[in-house]
N, C-alpha and C. Protein backbone atom coordinates (compact mmCIF):
# COMPACT_ATOMS: atom_id res chain seq x y z
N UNK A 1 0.85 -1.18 0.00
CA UNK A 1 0.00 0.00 0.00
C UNK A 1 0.90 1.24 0.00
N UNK A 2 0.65 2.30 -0.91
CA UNK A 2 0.82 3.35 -0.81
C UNK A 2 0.93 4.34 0.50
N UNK A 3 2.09 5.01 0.69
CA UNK A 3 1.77 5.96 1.90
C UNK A 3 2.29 7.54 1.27
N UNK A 4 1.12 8.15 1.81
CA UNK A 4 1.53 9.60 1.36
C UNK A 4 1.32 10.35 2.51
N UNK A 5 1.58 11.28 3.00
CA UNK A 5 0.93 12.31 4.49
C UNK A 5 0.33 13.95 3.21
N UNK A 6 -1.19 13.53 3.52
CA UNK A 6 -1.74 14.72 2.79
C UNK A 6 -2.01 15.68 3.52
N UNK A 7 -1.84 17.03 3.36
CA UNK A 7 -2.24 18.06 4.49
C UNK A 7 -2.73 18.91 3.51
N UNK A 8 -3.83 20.33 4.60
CA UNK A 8 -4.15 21.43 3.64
C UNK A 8 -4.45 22.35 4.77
N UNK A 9 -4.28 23.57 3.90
CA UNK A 9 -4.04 24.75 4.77
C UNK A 9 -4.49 25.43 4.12
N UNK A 10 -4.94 26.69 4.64
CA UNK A 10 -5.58 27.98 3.94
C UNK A 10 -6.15 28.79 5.15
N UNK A 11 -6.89 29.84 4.55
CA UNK A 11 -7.39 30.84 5.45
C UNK A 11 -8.92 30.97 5.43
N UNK A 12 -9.78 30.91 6.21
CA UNK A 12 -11.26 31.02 5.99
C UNK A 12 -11.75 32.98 6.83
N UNK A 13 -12.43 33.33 6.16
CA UNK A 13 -13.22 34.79 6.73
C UNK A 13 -14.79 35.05 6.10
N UNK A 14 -15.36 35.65 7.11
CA UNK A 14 -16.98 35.74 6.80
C UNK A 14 -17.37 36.92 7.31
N UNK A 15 -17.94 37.84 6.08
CA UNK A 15 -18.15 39.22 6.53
C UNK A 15 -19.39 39.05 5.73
N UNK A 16 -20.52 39.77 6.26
CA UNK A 16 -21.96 40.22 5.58
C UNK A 16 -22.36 38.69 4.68
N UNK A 17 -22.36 38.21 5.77
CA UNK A 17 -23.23 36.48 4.65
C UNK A 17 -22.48 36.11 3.93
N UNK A 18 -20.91 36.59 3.44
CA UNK A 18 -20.03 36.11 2.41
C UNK A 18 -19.27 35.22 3.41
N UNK A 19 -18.95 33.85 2.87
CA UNK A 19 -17.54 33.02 3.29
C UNK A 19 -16.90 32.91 2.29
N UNK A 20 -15.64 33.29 2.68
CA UNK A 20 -14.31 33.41 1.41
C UNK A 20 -13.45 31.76 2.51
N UNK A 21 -13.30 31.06 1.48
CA UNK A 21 -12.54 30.23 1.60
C UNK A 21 -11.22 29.95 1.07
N UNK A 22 -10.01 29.72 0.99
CA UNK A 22 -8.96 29.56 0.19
C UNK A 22 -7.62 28.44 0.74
N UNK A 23 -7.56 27.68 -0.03
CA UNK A 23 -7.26 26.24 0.38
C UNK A 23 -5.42 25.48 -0.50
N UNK A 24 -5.20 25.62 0.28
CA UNK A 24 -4.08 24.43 -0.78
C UNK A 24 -3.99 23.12 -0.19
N UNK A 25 -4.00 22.06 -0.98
CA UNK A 25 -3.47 20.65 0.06
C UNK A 25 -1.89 20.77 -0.96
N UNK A 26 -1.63 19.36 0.40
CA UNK A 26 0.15 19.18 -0.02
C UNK A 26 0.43 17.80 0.55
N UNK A 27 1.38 17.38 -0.44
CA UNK A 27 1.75 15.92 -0.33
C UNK A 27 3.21 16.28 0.22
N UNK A 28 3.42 15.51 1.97
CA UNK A 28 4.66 15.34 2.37
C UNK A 28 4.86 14.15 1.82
N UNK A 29 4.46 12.84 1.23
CA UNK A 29 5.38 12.03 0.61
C UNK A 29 4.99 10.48 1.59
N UNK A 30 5.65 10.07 1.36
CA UNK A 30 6.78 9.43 0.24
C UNK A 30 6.15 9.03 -1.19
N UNK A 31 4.98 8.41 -1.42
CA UNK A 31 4.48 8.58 -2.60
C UNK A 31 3.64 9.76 -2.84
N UNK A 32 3.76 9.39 -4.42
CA UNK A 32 2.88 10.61 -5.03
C UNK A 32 0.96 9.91 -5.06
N UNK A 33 0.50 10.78 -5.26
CA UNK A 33 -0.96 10.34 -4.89
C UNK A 33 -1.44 10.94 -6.59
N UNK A 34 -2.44 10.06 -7.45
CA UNK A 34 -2.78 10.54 -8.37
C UNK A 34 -4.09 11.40 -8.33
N UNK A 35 -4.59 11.75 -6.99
CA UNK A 35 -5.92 12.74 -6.93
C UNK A 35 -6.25 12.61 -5.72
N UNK A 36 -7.28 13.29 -4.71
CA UNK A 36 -7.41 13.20 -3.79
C UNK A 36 -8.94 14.21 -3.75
N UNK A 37 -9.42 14.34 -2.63
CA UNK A 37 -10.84 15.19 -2.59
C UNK A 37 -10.92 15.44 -1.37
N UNK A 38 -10.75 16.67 -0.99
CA UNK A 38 -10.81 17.44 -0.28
C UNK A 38 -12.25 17.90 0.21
N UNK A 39 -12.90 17.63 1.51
CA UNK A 39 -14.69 17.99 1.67
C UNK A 39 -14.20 19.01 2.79
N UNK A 40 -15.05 20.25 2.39
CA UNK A 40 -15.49 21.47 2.82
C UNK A 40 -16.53 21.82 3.32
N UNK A 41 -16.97 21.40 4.85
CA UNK A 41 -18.27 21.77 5.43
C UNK A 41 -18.63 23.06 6.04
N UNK A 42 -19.74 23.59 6.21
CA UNK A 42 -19.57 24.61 6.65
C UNK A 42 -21.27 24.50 7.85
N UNK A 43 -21.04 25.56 8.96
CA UNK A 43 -22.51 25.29 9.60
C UNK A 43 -23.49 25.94 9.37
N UNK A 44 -23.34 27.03 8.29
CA UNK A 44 -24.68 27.42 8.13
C UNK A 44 -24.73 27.31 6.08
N UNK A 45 -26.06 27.16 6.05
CA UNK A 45 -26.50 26.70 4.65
C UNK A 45 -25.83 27.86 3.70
N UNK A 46 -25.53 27.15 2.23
CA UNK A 46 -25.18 28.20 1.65
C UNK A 46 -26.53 28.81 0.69
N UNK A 47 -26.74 30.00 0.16
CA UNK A 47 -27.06 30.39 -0.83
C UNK A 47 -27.52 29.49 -1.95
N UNK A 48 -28.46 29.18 -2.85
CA UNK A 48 -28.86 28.23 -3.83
C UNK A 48 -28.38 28.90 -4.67
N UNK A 49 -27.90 27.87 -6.20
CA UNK A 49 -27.96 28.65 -7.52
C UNK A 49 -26.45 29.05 -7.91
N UNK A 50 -25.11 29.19 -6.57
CA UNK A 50 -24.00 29.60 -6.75
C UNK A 50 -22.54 29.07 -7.68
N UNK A 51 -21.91 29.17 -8.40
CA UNK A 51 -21.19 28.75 -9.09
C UNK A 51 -20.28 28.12 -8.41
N UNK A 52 -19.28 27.23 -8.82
CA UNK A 52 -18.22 26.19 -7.73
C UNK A 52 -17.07 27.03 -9.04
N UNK A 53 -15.99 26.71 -8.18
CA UNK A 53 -14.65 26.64 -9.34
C UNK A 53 -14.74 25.23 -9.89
N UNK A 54 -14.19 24.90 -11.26
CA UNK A 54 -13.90 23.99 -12.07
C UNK A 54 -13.85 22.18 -11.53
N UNK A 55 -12.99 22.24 -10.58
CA UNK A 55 -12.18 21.20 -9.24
C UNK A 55 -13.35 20.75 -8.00
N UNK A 56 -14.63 21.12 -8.14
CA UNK A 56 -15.14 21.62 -7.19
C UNK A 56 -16.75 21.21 -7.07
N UNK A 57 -17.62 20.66 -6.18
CA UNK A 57 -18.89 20.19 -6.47
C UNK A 57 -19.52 20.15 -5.56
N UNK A 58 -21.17 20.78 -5.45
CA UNK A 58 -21.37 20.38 -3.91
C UNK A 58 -21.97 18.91 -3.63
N UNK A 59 -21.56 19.08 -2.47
CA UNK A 59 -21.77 17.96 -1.73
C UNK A 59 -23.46 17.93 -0.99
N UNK A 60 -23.97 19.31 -0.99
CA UNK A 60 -25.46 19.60 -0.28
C UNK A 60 -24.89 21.03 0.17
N UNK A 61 -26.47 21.77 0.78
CA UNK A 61 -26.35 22.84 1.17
C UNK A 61 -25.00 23.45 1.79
N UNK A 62 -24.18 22.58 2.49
CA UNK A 62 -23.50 23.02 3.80
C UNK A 62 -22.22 22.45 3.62
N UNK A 63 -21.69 21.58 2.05
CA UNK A 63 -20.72 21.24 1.83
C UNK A 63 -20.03 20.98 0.36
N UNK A 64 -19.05 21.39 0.06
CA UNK A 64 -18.18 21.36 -0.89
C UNK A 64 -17.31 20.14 -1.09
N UNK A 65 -17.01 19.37 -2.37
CA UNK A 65 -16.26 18.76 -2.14
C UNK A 65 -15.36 19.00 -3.84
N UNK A 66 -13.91 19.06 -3.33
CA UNK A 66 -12.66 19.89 -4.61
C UNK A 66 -11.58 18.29 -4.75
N UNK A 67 -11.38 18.77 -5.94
CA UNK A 67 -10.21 17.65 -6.25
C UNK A 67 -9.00 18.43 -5.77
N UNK A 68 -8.40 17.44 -5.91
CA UNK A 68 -6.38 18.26 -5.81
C UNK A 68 -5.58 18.41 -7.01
N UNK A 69 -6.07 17.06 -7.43
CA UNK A 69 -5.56 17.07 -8.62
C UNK A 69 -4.26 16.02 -8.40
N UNK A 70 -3.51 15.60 -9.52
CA UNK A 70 -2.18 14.71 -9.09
C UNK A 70 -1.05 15.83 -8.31
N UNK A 71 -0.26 14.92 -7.30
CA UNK A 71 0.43 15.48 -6.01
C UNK A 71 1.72 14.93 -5.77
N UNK A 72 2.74 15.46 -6.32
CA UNK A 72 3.65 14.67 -6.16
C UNK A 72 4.42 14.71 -4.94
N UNK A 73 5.44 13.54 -4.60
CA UNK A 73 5.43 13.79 -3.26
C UNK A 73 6.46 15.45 -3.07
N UNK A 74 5.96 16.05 -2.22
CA UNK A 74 6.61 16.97 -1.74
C UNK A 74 5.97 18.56 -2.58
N UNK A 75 4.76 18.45 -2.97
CA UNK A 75 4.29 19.24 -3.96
C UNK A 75 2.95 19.28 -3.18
N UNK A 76 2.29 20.91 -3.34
CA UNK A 76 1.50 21.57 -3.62
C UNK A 76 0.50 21.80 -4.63
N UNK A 77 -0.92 21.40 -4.24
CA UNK A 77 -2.09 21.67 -5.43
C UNK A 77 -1.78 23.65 -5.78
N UNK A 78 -2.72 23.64 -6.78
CA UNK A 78 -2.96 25.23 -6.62
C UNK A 78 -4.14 25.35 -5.85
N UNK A 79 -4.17 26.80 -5.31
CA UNK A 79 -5.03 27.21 -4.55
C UNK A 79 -6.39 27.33 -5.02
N UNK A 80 -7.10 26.89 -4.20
CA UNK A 80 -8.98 26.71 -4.45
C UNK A 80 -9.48 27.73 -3.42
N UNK A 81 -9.98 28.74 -4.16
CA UNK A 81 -10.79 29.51 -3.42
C UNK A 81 -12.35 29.81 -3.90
N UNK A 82 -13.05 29.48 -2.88
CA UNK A 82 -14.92 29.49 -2.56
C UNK A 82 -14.95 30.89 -1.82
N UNK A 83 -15.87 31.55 -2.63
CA UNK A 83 -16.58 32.38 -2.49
C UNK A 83 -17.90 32.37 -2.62
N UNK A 84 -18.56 32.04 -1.31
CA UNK A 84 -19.90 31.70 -1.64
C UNK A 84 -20.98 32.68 -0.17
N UNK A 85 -22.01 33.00 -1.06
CA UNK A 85 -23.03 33.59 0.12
C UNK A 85 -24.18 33.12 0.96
N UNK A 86 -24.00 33.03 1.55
CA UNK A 86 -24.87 32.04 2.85
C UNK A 86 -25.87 32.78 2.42
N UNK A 87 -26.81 31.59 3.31
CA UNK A 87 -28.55 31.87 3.32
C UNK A 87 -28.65 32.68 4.55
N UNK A 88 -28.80 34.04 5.09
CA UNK A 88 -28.78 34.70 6.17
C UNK A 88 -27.78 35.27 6.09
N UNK A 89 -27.17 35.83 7.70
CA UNK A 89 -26.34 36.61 7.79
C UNK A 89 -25.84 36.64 9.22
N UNK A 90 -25.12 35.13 8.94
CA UNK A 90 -24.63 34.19 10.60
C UNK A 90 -23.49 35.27 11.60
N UNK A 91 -23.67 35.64 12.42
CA UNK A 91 -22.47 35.83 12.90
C UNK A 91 -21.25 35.31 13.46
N UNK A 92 -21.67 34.26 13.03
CA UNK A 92 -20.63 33.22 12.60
C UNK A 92 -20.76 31.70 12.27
N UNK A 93 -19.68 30.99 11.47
CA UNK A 93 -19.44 29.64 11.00
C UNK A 93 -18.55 29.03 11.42
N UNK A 94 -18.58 27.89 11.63
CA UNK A 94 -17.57 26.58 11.50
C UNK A 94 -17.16 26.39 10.33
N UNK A 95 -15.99 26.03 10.19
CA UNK A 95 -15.88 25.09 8.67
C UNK A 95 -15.21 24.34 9.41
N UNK A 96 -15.28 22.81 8.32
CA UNK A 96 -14.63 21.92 8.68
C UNK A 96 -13.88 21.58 7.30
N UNK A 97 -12.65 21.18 7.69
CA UNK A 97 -11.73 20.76 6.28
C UNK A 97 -11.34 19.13 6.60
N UNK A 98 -11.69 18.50 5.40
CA UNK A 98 -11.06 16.90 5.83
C UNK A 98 -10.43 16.29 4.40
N UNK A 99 -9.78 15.24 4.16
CA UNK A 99 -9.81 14.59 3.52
C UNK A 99 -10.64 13.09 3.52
N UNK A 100 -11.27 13.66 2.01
CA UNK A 100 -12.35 12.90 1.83
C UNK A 100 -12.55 11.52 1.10
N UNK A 101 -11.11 11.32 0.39
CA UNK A 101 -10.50 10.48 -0.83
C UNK A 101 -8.89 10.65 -1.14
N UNK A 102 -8.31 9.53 -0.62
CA UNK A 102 -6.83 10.51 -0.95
C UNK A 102 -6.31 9.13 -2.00
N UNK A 103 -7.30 8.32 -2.14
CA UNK A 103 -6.77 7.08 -3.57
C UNK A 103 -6.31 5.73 -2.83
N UNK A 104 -6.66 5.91 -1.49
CA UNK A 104 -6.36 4.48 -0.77
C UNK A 104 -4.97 4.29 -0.22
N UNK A 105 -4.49 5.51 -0.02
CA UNK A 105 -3.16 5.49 0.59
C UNK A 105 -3.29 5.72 1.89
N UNK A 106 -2.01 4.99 2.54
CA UNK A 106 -2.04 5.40 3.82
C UNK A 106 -1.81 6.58 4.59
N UNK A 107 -2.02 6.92 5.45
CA UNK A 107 -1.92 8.42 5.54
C UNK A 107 -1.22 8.69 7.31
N UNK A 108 0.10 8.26 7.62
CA UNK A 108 0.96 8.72 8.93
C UNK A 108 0.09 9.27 9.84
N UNK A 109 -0.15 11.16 9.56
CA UNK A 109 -0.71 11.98 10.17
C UNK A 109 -1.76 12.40 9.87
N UNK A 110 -2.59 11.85 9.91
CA UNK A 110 -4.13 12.24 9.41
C UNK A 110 -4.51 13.70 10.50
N UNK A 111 -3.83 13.92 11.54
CA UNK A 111 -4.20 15.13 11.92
C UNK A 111 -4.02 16.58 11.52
N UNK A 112 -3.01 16.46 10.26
CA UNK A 112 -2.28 17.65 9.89
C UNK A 112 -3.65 18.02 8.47
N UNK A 113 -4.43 16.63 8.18
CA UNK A 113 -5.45 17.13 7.17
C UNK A 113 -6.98 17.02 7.60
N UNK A 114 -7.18 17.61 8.89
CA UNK A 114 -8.30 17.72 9.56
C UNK A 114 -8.79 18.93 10.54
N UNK A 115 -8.89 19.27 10.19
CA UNK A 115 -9.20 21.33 10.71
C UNK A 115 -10.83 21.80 11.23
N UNK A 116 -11.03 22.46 11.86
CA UNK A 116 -12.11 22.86 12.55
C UNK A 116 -11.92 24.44 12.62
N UNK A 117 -12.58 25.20 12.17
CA UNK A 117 -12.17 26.92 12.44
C UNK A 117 -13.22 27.79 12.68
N UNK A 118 -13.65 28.17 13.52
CA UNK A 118 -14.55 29.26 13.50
C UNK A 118 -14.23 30.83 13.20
N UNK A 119 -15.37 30.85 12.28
CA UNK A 119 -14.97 32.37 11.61
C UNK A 119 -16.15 33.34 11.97
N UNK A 120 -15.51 34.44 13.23
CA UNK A 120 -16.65 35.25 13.55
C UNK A 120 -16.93 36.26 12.04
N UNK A 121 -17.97 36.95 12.37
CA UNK A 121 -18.30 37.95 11.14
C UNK A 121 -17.62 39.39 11.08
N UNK A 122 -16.42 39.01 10.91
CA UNK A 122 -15.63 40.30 11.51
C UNK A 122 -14.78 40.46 10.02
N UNK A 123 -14.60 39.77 9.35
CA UNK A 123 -13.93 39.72 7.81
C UNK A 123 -12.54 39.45 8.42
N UNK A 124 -12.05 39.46 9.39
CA UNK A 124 -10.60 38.65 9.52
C UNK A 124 -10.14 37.24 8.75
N UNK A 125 -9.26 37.24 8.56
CA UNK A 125 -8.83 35.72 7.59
C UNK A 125 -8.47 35.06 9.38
N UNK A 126 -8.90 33.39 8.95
CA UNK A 126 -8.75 32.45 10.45
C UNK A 126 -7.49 31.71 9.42
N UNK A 127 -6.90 31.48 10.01
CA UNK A 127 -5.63 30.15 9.21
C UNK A 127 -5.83 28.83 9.97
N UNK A 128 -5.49 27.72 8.91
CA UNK A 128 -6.15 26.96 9.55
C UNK A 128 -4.80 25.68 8.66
């Protein structure tokens, strides 16, 4: 079996019903992974009708799910950023970031690709 350690990082902020999301995953290795899927939850519903980037699909109201794309070891996807407008105008969200599919590899540190962030409605970027 394959072992890769997948991680992802980015910054989440939510001002006036907007969540800006922006994401990279990254392969520490030792193998390369030919795709992976990254799921993007969030706690309050989004907006109906909204466009995804290319990489990108929902999963239901409250979740996203993005490819990576192939990852070689020690390499960086490009950055995926969601811009999407909630139903209301929360003063704040959770997101949750996981890996959702990484191709059946084993994965060392599964904690480095599992994130929880709350983003008050203040438009600050949270890093995560």
């Amino acid at each position: 079996m394959a072992e890769a350690d997948l991680s992802h990082h980015g910054r989440v902020s939510l001002w006036s019903g907007r969540l800006t999301v922006r994401l990279e995953s990254e392969n520490h290795g030792p193998s390369r992974l030919s795709d992976a899927t990254v799921r993007i939850d969030f706690s309050a519903a989004a907006a109906p009708g909204q466009a995804l980037p290319a990489t990108c699909l929902w999963g239901g109201d409250r979740m996203v799910l993005c490819r990576t794309g192939q990852l070689r070891a020690a390499a960086r996807s490009r950055e995926v950023v969601l811009e999407l407008e909630l139903a209301g105008d929360p003063a704040e969200v959770v997101v949750r970031v996981d890996t959702a599919w990484n191709g059946g590899a084993s994965d060392p540190n599964p904690e480095n690709h599992r994130h929880r962030v709350l983003a008050p409605a203040t438009g600050d970027p949270y890093a995560f």
